[in-house]
C-alpha atoms as a PDB file:
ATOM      1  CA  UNK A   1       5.354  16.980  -7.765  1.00  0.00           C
ATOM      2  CA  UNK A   2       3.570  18.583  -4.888  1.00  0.00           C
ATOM      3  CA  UNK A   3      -0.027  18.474  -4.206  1.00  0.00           C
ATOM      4  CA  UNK A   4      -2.654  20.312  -2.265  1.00  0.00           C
ATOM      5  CA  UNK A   5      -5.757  18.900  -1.147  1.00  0.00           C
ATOM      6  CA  UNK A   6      -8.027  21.753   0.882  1.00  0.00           C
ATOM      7  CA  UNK A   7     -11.697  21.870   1.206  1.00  0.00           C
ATOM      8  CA  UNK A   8     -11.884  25.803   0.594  1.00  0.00           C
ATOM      9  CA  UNK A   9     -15.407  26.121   2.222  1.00  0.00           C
ATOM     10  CA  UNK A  10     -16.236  29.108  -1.078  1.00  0.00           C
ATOM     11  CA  UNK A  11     -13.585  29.355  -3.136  1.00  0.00           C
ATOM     12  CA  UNK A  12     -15.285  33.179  -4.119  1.00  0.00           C
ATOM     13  CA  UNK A  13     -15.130  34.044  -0.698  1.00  0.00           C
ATOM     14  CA  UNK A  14     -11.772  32.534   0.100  1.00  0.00           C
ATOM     15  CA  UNK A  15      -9.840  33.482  -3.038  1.00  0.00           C
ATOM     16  CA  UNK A  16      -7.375  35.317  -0.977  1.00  0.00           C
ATOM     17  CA  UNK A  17      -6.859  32.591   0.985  1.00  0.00           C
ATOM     18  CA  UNK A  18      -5.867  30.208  -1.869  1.00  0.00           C
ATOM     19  CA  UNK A  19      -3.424  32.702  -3.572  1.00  0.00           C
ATOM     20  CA  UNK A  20      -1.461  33.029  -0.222  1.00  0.00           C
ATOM     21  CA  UNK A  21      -1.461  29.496  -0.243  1.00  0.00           C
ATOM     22  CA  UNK A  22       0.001  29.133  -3.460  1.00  0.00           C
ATOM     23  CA  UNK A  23       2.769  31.946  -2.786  1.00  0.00           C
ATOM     24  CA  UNK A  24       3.696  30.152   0.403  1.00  0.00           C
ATOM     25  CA  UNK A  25       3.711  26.899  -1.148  1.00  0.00           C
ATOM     26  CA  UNK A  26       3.816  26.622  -4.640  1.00  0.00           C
ATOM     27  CA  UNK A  27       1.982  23.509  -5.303  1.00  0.00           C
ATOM     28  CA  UNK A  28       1.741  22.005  -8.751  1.00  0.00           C
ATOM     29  CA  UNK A  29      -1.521  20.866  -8.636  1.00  0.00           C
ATOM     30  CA  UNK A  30      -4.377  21.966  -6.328  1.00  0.00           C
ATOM     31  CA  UNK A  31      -7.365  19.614  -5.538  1.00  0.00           C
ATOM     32  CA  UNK A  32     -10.502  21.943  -4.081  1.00  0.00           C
ATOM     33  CA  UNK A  33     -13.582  20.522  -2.227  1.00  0.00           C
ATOM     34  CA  UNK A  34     -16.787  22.708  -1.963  1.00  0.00           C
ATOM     35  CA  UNK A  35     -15.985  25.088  -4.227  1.00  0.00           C
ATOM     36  CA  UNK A  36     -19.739  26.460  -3.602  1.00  0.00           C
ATOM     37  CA  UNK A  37     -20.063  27.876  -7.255  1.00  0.00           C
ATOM     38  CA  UNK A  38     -21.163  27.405 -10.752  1.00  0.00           C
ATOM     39  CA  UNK A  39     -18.108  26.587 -13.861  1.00  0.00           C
ATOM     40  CA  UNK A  40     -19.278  29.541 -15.230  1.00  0.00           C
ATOM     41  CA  UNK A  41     -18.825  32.026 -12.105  1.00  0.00           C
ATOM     42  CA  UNK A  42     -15.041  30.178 -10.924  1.00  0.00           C
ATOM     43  CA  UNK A  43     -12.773  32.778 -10.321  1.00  0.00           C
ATOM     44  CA  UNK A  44      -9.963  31.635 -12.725  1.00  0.00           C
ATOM     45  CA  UNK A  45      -8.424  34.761 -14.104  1.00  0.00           C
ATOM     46  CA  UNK A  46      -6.008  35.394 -11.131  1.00  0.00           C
ATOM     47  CA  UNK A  47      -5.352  31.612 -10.474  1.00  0.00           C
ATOM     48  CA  UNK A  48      -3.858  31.663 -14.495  1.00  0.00           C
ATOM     49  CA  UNK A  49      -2.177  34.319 -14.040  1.00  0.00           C
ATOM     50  CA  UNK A  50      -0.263  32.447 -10.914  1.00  0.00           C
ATOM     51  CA  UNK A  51       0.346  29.594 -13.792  1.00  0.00           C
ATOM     52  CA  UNK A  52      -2.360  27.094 -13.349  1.00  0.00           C
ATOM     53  CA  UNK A  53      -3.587  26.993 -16.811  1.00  0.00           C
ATOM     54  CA  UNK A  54      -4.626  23.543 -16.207  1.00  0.00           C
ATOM     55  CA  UNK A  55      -7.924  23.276 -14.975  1.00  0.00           C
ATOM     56  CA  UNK A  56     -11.212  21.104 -14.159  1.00  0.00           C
ATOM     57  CA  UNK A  57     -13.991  22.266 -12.710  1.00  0.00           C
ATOM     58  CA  UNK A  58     -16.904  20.963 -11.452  1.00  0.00           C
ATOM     59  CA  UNK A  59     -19.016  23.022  -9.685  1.00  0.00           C
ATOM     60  CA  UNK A  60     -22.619  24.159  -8.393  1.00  0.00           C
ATOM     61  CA  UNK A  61     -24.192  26.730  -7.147  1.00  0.00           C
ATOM     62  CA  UNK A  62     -24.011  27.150  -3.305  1.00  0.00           C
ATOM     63  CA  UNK A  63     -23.119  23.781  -2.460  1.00  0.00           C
ATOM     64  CA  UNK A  64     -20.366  21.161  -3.236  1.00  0.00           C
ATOM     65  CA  UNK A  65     -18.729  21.216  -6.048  1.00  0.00           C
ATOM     66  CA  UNK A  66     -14.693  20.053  -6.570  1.00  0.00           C
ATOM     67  CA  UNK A  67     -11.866  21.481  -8.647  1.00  0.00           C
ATOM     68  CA  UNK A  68      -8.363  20.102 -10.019  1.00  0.00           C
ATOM     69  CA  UNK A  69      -5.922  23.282 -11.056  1.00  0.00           C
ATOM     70  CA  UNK A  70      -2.739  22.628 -12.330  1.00  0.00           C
ATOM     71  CA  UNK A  71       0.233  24.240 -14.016  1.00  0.00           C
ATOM     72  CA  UNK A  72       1.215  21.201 -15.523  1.00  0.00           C
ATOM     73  CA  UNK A  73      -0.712  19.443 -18.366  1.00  0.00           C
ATOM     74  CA  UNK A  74      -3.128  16.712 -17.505  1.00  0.00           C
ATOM     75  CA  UNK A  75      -5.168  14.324 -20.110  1.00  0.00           C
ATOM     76  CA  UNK A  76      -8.495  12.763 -19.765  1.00  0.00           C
ATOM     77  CA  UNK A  77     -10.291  14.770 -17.676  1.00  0.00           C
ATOM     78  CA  UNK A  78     -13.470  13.216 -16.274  1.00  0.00           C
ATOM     79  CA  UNK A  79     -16.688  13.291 -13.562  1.00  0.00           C
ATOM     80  CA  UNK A  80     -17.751  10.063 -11.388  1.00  0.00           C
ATOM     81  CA  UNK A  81     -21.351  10.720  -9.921  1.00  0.00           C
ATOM     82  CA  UNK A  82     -22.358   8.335  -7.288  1.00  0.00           C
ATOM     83  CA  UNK A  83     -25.954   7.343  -5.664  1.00  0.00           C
ATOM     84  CA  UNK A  84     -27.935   8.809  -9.042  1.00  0.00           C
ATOM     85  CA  UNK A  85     -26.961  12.052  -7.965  1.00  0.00           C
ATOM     86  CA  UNK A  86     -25.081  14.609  -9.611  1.00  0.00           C
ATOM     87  CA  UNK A  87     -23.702  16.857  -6.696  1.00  0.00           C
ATOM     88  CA  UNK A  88     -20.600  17.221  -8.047  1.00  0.00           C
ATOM     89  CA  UNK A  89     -18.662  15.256  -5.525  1.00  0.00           C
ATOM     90  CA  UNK A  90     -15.838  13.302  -8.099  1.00  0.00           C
ATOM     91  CA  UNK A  91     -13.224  14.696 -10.631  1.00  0.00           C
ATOM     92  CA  UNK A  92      -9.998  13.205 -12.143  1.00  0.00           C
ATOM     93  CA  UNK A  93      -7.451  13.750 -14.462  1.00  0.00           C
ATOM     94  CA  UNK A  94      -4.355  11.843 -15.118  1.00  0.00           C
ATOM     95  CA  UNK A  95      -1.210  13.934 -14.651  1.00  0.00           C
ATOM     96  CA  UNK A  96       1.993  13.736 -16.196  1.00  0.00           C
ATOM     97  CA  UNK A  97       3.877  10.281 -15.497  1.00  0.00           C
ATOM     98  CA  UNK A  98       0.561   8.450 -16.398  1.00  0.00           C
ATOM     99  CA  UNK A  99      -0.550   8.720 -11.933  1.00  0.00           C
ATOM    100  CA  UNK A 100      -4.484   9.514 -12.335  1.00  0.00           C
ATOM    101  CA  UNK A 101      -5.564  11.826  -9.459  1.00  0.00           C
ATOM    102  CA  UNK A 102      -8.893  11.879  -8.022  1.00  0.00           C
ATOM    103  CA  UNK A 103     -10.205  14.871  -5.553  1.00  0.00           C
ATOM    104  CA  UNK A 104     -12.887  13.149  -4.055  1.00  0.00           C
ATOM    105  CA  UNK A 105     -15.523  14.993  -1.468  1.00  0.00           C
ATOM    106  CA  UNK A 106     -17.426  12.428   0.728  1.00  0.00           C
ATOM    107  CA  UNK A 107     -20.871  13.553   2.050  1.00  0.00           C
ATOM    108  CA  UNK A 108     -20.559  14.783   5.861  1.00  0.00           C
ATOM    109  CA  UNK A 109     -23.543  12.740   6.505  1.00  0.00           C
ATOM    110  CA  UNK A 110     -25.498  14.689   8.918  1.00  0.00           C
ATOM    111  CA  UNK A 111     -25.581  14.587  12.474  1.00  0.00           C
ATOM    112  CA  UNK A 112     -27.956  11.274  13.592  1.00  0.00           C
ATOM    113  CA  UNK A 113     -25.315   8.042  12.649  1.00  0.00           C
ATOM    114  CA  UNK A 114     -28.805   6.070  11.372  1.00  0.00           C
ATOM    115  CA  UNK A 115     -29.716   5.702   7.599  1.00  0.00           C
ATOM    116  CA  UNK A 116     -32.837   5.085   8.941  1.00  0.00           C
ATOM    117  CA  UNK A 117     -33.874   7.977  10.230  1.00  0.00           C
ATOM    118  CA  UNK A 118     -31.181  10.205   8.616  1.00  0.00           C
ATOM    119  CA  UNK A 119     -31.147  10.227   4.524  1.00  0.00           C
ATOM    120  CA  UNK A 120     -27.694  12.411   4.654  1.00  0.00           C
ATOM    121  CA  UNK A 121     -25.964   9.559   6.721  1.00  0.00           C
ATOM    122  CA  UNK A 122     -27.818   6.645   4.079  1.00  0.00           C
ATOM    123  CA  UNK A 123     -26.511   8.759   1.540  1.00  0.00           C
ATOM    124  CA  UNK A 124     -22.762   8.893   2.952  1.00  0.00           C
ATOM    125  CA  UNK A 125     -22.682   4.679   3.534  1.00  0.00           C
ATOM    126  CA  UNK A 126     -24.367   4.179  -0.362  1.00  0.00           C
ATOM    127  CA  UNK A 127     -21.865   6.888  -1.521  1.00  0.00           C
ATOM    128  CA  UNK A 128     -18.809   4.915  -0.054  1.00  0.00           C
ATOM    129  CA  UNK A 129     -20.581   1.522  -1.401  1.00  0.00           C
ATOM    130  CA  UNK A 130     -20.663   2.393  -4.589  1.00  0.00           C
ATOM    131  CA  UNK A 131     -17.584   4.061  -5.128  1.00  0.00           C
ATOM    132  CA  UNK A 132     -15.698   0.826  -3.242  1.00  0.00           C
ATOM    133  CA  UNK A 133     -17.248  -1.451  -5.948  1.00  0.00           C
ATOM    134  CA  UNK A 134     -16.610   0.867  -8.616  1.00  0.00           C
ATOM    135  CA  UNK A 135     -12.716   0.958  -8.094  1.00  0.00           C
ATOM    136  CA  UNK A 136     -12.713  -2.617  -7.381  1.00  0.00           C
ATOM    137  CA  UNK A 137     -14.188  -3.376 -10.814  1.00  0.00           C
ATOM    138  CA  UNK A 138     -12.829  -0.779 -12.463  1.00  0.00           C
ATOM    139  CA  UNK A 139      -9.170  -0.032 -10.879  1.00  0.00           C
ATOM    140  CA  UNK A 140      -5.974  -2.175 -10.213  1.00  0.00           C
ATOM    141  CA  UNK A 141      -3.378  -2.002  -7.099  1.00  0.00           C
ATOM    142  CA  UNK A 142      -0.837  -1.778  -9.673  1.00  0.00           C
ATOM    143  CA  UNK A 143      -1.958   1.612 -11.353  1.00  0.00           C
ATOM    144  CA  UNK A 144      -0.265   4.800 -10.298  1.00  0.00           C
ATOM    145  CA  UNK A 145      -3.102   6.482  -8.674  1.00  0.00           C
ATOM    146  CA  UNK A 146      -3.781   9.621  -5.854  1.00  0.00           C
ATOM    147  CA  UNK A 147      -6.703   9.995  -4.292  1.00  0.00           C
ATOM    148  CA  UNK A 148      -6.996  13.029  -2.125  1.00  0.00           C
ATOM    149  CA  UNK A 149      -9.906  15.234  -0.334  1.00  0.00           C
ATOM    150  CA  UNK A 150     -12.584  15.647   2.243  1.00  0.00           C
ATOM    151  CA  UNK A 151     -13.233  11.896   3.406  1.00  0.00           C
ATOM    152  CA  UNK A 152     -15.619  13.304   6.046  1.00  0.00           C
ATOM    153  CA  UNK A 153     -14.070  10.733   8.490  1.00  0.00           C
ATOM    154  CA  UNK A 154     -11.508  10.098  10.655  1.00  0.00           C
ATOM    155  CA  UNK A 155     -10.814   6.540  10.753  1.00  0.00           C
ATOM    156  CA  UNK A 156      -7.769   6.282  13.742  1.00  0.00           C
ATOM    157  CA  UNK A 157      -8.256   6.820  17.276  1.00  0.00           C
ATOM    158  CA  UNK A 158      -5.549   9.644  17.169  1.00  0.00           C
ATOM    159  CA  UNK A 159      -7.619  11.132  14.147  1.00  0.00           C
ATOM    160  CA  UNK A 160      -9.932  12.757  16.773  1.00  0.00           C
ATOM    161  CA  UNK A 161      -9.625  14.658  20.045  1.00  0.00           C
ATOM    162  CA  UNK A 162     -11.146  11.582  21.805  1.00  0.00           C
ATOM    163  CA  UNK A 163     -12.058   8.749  20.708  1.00  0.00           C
ATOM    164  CA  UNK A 164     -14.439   7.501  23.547  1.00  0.00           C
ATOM    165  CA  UNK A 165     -16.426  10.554  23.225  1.00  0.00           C
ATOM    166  CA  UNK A 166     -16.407  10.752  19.241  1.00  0.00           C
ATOM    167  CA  UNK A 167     -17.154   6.869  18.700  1.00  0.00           C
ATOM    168  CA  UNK A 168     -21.511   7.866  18.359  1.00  0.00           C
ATOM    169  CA  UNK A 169     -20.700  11.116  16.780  1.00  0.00           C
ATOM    170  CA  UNK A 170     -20.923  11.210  12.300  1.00  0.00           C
ATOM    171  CA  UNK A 171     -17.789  11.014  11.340  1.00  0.00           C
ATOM    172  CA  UNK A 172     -15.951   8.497  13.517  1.00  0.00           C
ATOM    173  CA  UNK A 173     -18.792   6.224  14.128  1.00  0.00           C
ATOM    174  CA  UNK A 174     -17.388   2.370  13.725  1.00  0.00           C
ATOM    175  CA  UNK A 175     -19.850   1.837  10.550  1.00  0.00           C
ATOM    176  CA  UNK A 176     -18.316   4.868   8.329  1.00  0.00           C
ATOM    177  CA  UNK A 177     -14.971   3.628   9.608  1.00  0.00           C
ATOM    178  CA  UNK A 178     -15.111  -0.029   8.711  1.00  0.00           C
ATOM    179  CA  UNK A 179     -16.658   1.432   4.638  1.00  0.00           C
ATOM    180  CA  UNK A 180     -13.556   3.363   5.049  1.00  0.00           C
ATOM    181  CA  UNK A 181     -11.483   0.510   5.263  1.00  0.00           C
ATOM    182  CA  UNK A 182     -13.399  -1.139   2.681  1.00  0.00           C
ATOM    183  CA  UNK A 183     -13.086   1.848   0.223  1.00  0.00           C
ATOM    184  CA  UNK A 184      -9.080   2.215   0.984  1.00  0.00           C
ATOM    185  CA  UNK A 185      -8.855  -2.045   0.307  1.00  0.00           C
ATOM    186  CA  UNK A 186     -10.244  -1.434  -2.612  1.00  0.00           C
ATOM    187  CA  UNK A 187      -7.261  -0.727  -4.947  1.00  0.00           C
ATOM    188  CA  UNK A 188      -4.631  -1.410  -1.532  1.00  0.00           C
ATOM    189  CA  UNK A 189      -4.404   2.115  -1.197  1.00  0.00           C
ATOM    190  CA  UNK A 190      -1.489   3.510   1.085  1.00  0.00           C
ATOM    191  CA  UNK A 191      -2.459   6.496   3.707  1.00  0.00           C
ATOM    192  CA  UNK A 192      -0.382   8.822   2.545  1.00  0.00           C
ATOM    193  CA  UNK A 193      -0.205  10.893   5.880  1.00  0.00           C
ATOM    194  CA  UNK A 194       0.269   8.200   7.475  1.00  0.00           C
ATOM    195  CA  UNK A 195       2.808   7.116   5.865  1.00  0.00           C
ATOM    196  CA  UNK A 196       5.029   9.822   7.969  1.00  0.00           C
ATOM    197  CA  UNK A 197       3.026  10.278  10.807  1.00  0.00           C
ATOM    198  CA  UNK A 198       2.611   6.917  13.459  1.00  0.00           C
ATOM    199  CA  UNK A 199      -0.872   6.141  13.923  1.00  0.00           C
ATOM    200  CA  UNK A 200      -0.005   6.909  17.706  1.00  0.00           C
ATOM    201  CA  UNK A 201       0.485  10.895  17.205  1.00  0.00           C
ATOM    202  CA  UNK A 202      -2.622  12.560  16.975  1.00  0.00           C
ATOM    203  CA  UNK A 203      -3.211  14.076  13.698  1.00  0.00           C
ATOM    204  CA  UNK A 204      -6.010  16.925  12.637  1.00  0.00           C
ATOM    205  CA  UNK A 205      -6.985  18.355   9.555  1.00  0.00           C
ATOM    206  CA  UNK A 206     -10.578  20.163  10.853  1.00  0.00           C
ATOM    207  CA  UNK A 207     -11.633  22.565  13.642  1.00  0.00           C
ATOM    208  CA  UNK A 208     -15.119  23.161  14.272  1.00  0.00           C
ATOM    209  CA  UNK A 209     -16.165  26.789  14.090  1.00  0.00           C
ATOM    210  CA  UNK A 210     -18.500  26.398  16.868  1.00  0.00           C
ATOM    211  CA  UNK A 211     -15.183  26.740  19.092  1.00  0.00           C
ATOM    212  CA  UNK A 212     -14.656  30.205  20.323  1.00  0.00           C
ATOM    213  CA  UNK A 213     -10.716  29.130  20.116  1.00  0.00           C
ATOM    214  CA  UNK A 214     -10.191  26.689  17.549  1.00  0.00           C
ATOM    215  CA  UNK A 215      -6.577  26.590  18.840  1.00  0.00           C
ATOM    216  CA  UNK A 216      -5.806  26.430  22.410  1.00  0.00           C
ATOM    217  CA  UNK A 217      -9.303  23.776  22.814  1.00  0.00           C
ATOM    218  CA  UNK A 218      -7.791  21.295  20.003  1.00  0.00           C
ATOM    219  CA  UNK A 219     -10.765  19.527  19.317  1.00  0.00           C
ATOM    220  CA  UNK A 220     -10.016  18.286  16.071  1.00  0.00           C
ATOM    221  CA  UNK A 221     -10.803  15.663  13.614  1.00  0.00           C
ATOM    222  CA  UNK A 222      -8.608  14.121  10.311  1.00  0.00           C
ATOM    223  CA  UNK A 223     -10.970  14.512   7.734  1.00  0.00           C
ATOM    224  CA  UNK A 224      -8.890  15.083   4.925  1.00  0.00           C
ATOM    225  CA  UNK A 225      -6.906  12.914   3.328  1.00  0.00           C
ATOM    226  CA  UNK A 226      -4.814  11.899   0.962  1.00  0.00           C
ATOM    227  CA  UNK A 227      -3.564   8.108  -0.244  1.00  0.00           C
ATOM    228  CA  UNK A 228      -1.496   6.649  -2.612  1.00  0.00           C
ATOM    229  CA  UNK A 229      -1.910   3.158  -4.877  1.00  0.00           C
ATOM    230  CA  UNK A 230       1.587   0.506  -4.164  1.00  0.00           C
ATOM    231  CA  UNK A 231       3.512   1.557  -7.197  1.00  0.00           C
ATOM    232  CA  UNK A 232       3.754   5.184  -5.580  1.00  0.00           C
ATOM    233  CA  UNK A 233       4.434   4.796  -2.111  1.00  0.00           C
ATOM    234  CA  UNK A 234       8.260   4.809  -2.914  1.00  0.00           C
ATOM    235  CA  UNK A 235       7.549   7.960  -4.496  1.00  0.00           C
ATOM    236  CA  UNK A 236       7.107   9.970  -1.182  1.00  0.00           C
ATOM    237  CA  UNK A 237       8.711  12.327  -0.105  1.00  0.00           C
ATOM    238  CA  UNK A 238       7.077  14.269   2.514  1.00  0.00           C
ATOM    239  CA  UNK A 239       3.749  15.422   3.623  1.00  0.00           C
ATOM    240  CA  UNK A 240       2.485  18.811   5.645  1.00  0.00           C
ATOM    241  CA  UNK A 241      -0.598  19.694   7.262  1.00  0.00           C
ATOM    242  CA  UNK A 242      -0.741  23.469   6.841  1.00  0.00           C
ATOM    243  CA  UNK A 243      -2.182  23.837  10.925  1.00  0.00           C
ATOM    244  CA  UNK A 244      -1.945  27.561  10.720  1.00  0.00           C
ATOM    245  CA  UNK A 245      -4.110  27.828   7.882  1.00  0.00           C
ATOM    246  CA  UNK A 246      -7.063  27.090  10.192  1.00  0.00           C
ATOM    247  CA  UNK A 247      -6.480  31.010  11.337  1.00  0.00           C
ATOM    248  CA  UNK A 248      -5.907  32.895   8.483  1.00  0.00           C
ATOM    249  CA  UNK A 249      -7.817  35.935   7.690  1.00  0.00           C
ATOM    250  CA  UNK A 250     -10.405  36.767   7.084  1.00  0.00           C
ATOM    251  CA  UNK A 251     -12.932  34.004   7.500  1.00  0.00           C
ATOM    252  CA  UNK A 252     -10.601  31.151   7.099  1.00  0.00           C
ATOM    253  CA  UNK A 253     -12.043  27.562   6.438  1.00  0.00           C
ATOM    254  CA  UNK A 254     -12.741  24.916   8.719  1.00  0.00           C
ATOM    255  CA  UNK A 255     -10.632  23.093   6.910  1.00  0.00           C
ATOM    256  CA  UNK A 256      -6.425  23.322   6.450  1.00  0.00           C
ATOM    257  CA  UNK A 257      -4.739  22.147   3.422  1.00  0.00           C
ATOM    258  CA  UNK A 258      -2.777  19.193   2.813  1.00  0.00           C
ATOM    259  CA  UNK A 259       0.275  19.016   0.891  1.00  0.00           C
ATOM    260  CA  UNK A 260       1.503  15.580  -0.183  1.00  0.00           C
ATOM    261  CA  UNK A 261       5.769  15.862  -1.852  1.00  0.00           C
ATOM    262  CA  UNK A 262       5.868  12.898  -4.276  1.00  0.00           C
ATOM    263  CA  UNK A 263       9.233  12.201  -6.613  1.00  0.00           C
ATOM    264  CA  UNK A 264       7.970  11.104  -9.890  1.00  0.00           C
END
C-alpha cells in the first residue's frame, strides 16, 4: 500500500499538480492538508476518473480543510474537531487490513512562540493537548494505525536548516517540540521517516516562499510527517520525500509530498 501525505496549499489551484503526482507515483491513497475549499466545490471528477472513487472530504472555504482519496475501499469514515472549533483540521477512515489512517493538519501557530500574547500559538499547544489525551483514552499501541500530515513542526535538530537559529522561531520552539513528543507517546507511535532516514541527516519537507531560490539557499524545515503504531513498523517498506515537487509548475506548494511504502 503506498501513501501520500502533501499539504496541497488549494487543491483548485493545484489540481494539476496532484494529477502529475499521481501519474508519477501512483499512490493508493492520498491524504490532503488545506484543501482551501468547500465539499461541495472539490474538484473530484478528474481524480475518479484516475480511480480514486474512495473519498472523504472535509473542507472549507478559503482556509484548511483535509481530504482522504483512495482507490481502495475504506469503512467508517469520520471527523475529530479539537479546541471547540470546527476548522476542519481531522479526518479518518480505516483502510483495508483493519490500519485506521488519520490525515491530521496541526495549526502553524503564528509567528510570536507565546499563548499569551499570540491566540494562534495557544491554539496550536491546546490543539496538540487535546488530541494527546484523546488518543491516549481512546487509542491502543497495539492497533494498526497511520497518522500522516502537516505537523507544523519539526521536532529534530536535522529537521531544520539550523537549529541554533530556529530554536525561538514557531515551529521548532522547545515547547511545541516536547507536545510533540507527548502527542507521538501517546499510542508509541513510530516516525515513519525516520525510520529510514538517521536522525543525523538533515531531512526537509517545507521551503519558505519568501526565498527567491527555494533550492540552492536550503532553508528548510520537516513539517510533514508521517508515523506508524508498533504492529506496523515491520510493515515498511520504504519512504520518499518528493524534493522536486517543491518546483513544479506553475505555483507549486510550499509543501512536497510524502510517500510512505507499507506491505500489508
Amino acid at each position: 500500500m503506498r501513501i501520500v501525505t502533501w499539504n496541497i496549499n488549494s487543491v483548485r489551484m493545484r489540481l494539476d499538480l496532484l494529477l502529475r503526482l499521481i501519474a508519477e507515483e501512483q499512490p493508493d491513497v492520498i491524504c490532503l492538508q488545506e484543501t482551501k475549499v468547500v465539499d461541495a466545490d472539490f474538484p473530484l471528477d478528474p481524480l475518479i476518473a484516475q480511480g480514486y472513487v474512495h473519498t472523504h472530504i472535509h473542507g472549507m472555504k478559503s482556509y484548511n480543510g483535509v481530504a482522504i482519496l483512495s482507490r481502495l475501499p475504506f469503512t467508517a469514515p469520520a471527523v475529530r474537531h479539537w479546541c471547540g472549533k470546527e476548522d476542519r483540521r481531522h479526518a479518518l477512515v480505516t483502510l483495508p487490513g483493519d490500519v485506521e489512517l488519520h490525515c491530521v493538519y496541526i495549526p502553524a501557530g503564528g509567528d510570536i512562540p507565546d499563548p499569551a500574547v499570540n491566540d494562534k500559538f495557544a491554539h496550536k499547544l491546546q490543539f496538540l493537548d487535546d488530541m494527546t489525551a484523546w488518543l491516549a483514552a481512546e487509542r491502543r499501541a497495539d492497533q494498526k494505525m497511520v497518522l500522516v500530515g502537516d505537523l507544523n513542526i519539526a521536532p529534530l535538530e536535522q529537521d531544520v536548516w539550523s537549529h541554533k537559529e530556529l530554536l525561538s522561531v514557531v515551529s521548532h520552539t522547545p515547547v511545541e517540540v516536547e507536545k510533540l513528543g507527548a502527542l507521538q507517546a501517546s499510542v508509541g507511535w513510530v516516525d515513519a521517516m525516520r525510520h529510514f532516514v538517521p536522525p543525523t541527516d538533515k531531512l526537509y519537507t517545507w521551503w519558505s516562499y519568501r526565498a527567491k531560490d527555494w533550492a540552492a539557499s536550503n532553508r528548510g524545515r520537516r513539517l510533514d510527517h508521517v508515523w506508524v503504531t508498533p504492529p506496523l513498523k515491520d510493515a515498511l517498506r520504504g519512504q520518499r520525500v518528493l524534493r522536486d515537487a517543491r518546483g513544479w509548475e506553475p505555483k507549486p506548494s510550499d509543501h512536497v509530498p510524502v510517500l510512505i511504502d507499507l506491505d500489508l
